[in-house]
Protein backbone atom coordinates (compact mmCIF):
# COMPACT_ATOMS: atom_id res chain seq x y z
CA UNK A 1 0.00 0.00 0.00
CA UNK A 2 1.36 3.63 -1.19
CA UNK A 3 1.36 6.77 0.06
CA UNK A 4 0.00 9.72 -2.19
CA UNK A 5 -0.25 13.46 -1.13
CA UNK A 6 -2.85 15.74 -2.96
CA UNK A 7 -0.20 18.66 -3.50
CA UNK A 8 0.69 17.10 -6.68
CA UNK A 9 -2.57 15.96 -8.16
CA UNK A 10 -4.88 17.98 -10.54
CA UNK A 11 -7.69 18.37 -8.34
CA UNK A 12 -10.00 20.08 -11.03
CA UNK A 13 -13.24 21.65 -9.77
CA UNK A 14 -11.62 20.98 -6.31
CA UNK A 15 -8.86 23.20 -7.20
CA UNK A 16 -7.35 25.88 -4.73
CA UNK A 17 -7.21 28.27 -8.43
CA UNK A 18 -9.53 31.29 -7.93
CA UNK A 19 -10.91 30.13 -11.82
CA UNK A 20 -12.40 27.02 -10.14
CA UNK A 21 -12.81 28.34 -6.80
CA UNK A 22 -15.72 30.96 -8.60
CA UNK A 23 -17.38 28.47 -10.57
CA UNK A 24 -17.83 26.14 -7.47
CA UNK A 25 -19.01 29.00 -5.02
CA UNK A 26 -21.46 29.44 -8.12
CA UNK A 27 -22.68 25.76 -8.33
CA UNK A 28 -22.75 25.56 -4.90
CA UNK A 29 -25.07 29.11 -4.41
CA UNK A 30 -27.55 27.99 -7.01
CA UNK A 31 -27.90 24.33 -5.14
CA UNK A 32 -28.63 26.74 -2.29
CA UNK A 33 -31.11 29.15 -3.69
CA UNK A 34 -32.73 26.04 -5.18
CA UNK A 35 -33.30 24.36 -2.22
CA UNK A 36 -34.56 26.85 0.06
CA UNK A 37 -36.80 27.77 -2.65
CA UNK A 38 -38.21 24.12 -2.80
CA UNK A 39 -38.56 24.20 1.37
CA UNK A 40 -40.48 27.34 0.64
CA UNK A 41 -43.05 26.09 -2.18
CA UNK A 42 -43.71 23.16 0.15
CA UNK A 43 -44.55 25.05 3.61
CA UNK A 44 -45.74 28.23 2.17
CA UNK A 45 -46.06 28.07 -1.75
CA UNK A 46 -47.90 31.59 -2.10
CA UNK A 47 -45.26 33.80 0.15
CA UNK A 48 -41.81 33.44 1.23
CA UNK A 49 -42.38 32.86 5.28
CA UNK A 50 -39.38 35.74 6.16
CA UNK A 51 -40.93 38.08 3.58
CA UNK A 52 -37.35 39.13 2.58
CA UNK A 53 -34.35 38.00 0.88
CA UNK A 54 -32.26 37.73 3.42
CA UNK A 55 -32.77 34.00 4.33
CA UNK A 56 -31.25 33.34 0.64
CA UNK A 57 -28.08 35.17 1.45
CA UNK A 58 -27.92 32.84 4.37
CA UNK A 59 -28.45 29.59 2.71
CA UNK A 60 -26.25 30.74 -0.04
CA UNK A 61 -23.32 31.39 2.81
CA UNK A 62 -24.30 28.48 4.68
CA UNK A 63 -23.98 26.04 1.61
CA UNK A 64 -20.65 27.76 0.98
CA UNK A 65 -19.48 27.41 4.32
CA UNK A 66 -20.47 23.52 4.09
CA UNK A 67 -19.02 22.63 1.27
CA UNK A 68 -15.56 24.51 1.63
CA UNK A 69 -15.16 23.49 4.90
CA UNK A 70 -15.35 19.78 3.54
CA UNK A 71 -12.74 20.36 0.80
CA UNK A 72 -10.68 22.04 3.44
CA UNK A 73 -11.25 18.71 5.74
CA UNK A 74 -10.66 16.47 2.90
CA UNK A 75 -7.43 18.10 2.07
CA UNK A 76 -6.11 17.93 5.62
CA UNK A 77 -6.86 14.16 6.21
CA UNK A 78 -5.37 13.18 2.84
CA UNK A 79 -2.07 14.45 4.28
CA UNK A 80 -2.64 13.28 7.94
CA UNK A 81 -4.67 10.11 7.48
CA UNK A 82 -4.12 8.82 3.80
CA UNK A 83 -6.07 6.40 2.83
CA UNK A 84 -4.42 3.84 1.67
CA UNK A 85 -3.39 3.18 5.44
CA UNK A 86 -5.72 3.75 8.11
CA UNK A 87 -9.04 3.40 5.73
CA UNK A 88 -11.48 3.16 9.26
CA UNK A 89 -10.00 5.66 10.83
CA UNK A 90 -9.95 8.00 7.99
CA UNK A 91 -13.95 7.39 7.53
CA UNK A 92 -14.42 7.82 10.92
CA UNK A 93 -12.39 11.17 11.44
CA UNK A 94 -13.86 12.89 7.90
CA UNK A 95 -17.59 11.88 8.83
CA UNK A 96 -17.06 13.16 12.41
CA UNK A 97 -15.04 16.58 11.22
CA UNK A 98 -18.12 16.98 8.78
CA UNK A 99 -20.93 16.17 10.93
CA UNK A 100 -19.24 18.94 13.49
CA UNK A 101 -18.45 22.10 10.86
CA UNK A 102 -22.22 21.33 9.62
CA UNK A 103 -23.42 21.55 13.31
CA UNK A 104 -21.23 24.86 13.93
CA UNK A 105 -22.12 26.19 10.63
CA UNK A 106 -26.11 25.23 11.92
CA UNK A 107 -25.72 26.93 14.97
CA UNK A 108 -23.95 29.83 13.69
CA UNK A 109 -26.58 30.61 10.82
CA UNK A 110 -29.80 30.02 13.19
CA UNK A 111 -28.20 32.60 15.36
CA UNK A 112 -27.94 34.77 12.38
CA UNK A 113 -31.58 34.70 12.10
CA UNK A 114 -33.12 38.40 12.35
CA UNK A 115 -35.74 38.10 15.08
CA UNK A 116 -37.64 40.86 13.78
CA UNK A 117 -38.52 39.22 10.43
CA UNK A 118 -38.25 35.34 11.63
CA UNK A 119 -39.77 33.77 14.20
CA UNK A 120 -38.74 30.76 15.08
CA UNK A 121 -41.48 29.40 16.57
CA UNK A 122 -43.52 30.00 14.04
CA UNK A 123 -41.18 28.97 11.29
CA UNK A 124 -39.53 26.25 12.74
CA UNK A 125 -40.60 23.45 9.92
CA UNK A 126 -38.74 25.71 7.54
CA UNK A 127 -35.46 26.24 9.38
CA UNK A 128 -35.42 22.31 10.15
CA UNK A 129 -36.10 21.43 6.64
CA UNK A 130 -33.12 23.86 5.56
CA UNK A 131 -30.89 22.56 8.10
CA UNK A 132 -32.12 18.82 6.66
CA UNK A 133 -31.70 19.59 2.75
CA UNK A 134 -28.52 21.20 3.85
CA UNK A 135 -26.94 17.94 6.20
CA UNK A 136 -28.42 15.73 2.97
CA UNK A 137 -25.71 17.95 0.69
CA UNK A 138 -23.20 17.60 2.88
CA UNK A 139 -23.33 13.91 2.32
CA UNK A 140 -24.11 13.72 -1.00
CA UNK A 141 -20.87 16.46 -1.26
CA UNK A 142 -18.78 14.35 0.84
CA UNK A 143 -19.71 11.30 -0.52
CA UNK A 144 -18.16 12.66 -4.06
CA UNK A 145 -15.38 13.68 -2.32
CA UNK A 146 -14.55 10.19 -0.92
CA UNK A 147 -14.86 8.70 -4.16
CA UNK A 148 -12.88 10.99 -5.97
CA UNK A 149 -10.35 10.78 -3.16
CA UNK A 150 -10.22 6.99 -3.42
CA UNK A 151 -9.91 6.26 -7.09
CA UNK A 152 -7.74 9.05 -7.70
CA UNK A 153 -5.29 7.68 -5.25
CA UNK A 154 -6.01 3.92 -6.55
CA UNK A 155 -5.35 5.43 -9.98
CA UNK A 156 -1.91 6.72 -9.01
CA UNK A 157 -0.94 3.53 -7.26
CA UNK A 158 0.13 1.91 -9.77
CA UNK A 159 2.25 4.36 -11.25
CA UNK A 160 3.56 4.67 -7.58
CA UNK A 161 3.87 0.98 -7.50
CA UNK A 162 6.21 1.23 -10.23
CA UNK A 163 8.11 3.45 -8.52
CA UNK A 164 8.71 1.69 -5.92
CA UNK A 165 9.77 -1.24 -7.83
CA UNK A 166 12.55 0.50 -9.51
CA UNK A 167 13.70 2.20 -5.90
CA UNK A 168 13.81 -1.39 -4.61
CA UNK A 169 15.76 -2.84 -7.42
CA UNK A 170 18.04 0.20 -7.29
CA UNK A 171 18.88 -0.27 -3.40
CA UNK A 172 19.38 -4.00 -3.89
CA UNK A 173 21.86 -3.14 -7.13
CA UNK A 174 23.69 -0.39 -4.82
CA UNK A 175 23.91 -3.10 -1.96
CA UNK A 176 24.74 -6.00 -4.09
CA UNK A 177 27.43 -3.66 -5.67
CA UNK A 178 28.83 -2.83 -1.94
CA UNK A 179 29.11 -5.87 -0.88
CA UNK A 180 30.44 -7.69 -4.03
CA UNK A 181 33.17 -4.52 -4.74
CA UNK A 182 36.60 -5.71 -5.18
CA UNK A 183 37.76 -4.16 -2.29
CA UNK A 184 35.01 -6.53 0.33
CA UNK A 185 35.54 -9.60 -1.62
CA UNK A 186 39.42 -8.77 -1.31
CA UNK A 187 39.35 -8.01 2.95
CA UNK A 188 36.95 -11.22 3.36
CA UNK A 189 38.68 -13.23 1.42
CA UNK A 190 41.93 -12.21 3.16
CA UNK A 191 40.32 -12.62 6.26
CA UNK A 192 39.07 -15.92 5.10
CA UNK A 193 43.01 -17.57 3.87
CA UNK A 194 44.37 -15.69 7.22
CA UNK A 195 42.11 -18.06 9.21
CA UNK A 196 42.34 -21.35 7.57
CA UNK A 197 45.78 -20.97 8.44
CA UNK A 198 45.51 -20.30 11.78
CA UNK A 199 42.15 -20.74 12.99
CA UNK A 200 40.46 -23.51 10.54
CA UNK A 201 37.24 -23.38 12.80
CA UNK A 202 36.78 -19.74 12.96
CA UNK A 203 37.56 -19.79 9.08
CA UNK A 204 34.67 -22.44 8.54
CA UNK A 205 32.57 -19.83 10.44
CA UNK A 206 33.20 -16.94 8.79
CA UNK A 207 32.68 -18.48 5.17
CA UNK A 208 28.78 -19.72 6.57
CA UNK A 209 28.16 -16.65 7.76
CA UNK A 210 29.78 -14.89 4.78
CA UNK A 211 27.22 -17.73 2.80
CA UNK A 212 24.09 -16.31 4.67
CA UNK A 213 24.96 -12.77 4.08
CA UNK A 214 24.78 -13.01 0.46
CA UNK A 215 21.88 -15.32 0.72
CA UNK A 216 19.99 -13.40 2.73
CA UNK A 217 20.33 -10.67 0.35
CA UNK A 218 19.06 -13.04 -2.25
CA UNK A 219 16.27 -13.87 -0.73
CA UNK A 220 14.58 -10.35 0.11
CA UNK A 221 14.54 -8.98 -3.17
CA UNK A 222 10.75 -9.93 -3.56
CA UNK A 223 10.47 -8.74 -0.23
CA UNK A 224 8.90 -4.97 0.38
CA UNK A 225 9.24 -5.78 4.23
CA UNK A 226 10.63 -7.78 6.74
CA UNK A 227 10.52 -8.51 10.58
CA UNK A 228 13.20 -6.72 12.54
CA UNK A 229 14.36 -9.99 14.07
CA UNK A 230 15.58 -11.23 10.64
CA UNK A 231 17.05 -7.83 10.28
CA UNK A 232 18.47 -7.99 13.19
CA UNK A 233 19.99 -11.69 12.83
CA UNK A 234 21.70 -10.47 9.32
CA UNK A 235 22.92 -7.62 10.91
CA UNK A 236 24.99 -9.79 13.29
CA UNK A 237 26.29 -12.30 10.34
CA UNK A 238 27.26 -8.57 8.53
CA UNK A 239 29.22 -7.06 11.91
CA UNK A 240 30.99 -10.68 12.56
CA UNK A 241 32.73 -10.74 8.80
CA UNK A 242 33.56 -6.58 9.79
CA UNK A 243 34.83 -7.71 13.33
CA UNK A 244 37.03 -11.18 12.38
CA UNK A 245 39.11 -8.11 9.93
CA UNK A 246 38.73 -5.10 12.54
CA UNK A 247 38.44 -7.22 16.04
CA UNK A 248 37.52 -4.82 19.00
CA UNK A 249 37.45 -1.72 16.35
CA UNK A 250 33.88 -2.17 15.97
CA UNK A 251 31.02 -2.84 17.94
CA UNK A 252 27.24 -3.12 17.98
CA UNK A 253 25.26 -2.74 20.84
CA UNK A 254 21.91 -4.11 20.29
CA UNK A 255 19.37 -2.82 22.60
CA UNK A 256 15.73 -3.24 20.59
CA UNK A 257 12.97 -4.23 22.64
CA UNK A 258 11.80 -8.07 22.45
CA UNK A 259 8.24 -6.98 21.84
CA UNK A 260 9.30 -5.10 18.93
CA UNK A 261 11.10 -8.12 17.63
CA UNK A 262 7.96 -8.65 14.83
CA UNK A 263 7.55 -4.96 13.29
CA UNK A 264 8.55 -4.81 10.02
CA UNK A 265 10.99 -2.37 8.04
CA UNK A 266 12.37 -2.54 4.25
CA UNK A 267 15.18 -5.24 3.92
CA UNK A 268 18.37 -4.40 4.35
CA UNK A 269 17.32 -0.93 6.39
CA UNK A 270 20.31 -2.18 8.52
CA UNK A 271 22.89 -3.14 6.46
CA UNK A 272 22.99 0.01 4.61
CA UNK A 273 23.00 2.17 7.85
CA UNK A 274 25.88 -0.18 9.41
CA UNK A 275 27.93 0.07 5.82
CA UNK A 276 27.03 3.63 6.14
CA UNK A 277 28.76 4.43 9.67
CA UNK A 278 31.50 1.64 8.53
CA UNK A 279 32.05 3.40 5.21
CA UNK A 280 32.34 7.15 6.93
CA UNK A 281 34.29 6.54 9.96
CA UNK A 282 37.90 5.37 11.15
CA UNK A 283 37.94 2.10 12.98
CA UNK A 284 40.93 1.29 15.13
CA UNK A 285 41.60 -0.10 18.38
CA UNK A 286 42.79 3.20 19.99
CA UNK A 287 39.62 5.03 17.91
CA UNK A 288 37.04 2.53 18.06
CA UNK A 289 34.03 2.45 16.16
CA UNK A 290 30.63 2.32 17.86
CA UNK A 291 27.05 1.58 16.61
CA UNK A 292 23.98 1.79 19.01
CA UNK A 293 20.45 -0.24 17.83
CA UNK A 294 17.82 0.98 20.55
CA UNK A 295 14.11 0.99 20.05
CA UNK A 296 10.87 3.29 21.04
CA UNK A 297 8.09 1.50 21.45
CA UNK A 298 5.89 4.80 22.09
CA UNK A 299 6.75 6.27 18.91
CA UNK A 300 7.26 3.07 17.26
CA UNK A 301 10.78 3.46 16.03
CA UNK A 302 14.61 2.35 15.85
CA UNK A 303 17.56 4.25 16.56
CA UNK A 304 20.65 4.01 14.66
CA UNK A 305 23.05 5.70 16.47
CA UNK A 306 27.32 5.77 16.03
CA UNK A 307 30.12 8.11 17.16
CA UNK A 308 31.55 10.31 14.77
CA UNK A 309 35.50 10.54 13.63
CA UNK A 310 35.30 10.66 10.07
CA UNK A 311 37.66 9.53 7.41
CA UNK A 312 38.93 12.82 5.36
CA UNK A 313 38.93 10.31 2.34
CA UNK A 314 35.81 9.45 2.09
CA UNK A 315 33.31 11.20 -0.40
CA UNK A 316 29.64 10.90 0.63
CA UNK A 317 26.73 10.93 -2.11
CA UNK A 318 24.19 10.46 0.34
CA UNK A 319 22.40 8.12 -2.24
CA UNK A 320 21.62 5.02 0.32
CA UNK A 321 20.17 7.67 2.93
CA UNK A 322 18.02 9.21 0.26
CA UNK A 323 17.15 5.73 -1.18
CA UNK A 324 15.98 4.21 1.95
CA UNK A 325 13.75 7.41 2.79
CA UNK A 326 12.52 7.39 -0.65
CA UNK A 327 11.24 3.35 0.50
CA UNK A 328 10.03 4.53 3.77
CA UNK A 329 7.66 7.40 2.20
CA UNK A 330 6.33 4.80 -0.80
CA UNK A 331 5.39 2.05 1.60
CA UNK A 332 3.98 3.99 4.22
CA UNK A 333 3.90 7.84 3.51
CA UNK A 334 6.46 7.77 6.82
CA UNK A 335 9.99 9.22 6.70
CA UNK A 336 13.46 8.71 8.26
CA UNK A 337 15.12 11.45 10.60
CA UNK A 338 18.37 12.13 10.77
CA UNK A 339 20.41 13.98 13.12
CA UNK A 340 23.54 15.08 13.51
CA UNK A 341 26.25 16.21 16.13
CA UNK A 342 29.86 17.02 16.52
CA UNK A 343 30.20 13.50 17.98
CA UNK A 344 27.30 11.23 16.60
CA UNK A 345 25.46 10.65 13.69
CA UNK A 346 21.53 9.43 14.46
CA UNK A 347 18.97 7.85 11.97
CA UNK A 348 15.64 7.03 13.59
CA UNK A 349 13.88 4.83 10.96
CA UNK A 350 9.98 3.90 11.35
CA UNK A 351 8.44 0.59 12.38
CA UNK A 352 5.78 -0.75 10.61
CA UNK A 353 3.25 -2.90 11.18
């Protein structure tokens, strides 16, 4: 499921554009006139019951009111609560919203009432019939408005869904291409003759775990998520290959929450922000290199979290950090944060469900 703002579709009649904003405060105002003129043939079909015009300038504001006030809430909820997410919740919160502008809007109009040419006693049928054909627009109006919320966003899926096809096969390319670079294949497989010479069990180690890091990568690539507990167990095969070359240079202290063990995230979030703080830092014993994995499990997300002493060598493109938020805001409209001090570097990623 994707994640679609309304900032970048054509909205038409909907539009924000004073062109379309006229002609729908014009639709809109004849609907009105229409209708109270229809309340009025029915209770009183020889006289208009407040003898003036003045009730038409009212149910020509009030419509207005109603049905910009709707637009308004639409827009807001298709940035807070998209649809393709939280569908209940986003029914829930635009009917309630509605039903509670059209009761202010109600309120507000009835008060506007001119006691000296209305009374309300008298002409109480009328104003409740109003305030009826008016609540009936509202859902006929809204009801448009879901619908052309809904397809239009289930239209642009699957151009979306193409996108994020072609960001996923990108970030597996870029990781395949980090890990399979002459310069890893050269340090592992250093490592790797180093310790069948001296250490033939540790060597048969290494080369399984070596194994199950390129299998794992492999297997995801059909994968749009996975639990963090797989994560996390590939992450651990991917730090032992870095610490048989580096020893106590690098270290990961894992500190995720046991609950949190099932929520999902992208495959290979982790490897890309552990090659990340690998690639961009010095690792020695005297300068050692420190990564942090803690979890949130009010705000539902994972820290990634290292000390800074950057290599002056290294040129950063910034192209794995932009990929993976680029994943984050197609599958679920969320995005990565990323902070930065003198002396750490921070990515908090999402968890999904």
């Amino acid at each position: 499921m994707l994640y679609f703002g309304i900032g970048d579709k054509k909205e038409g009649i909907m539009s924000n554009k004073f062109r379309f904003t006229l002609i729908r405060l014009g639709i809109v105002s004849l609907l009105a006139l229409l209708t109270l003129q229809f309340v009025n043939f029915i209770l009183t079909p020889t006289q208009n019951p407040l003898n003036d015009s003045y009730p038409y300038i009212l149910a020509i504001i009030g419509f207005n009111l109603l049905s910009e006030g709707n637009i308004q809430i639409n827009r807001y909820l298709d940035k807070k609560t998209p649809w393709f997410f939280r569908i209940v919740p986003r029914v829930f919160k635009q009917v309630s919203l509605s039903l509670l502008w059209t009761a202010i809007v109600g309120i507000a109009l009835f008060q506007a009432i001119p006691k000296d040419t209305c009374d309300p006693g008298v002409h109480f049928r009328g104003i409740i019939l109003t305030y009826v054909f008016g609540a009936i627009f509202v859902l006929i109006f809204n009801s448009i408005l879901f619908l052309r919320s809904f397809f239009s966003n289930w239209r642009n899926s699957l151009i979306e869904n193409e996108k994020l096809k072609q960001e996923k096969l990108k970030s597996e390319y870029r990781v395949l291409q980090n890990q399979m670079n002459p310069h890893f294949l050269f340090n592992s497989l250093s490592v790797l003759i180093s310790e069948i010479q001296y250490n033939p069990d540790k060597a048969q180690e290494f080369a399984r775990k070596m194994a199950d890091v390129y299998r794992y990568v492999l297997q995801r690539r059909d994968d749009e998520t996975v639990s963090l507990e797989k994560e996390l167990q590939f992450t651990e095969k991917f730090i032992f290959l870095h610490k048989i070359r580096l020893g106590e240079a690098i270290s990961l202290d894992n500190q995720v929450e046991p609950e949190l063990l099932k929520s999902r995230i992208p495959p290979l979030t982790l490897q890309i922000l552990v090659e990340n703080a690998i690639k961009h830092n010095r690792a020695t014993e005297k300068e050692p290199l420190h990564i942090w994995l803690k979890t949130d499990a009010a705000t539902m997300t994972l820290e990634v979290r290292n000390n800074r002493q950057e290599k002056t060598t290294t040129f950063s493109s910034g192209t794995g950090l932009n990929n993976l938020s680029d994943r984050y805001r197609l599958l679920s409209g969320k995005t990565i944060k990323i902070t930065e001090t003198e002396t750490e570097f921070t990515v908090q990623i999402p968890l999904l469900d």
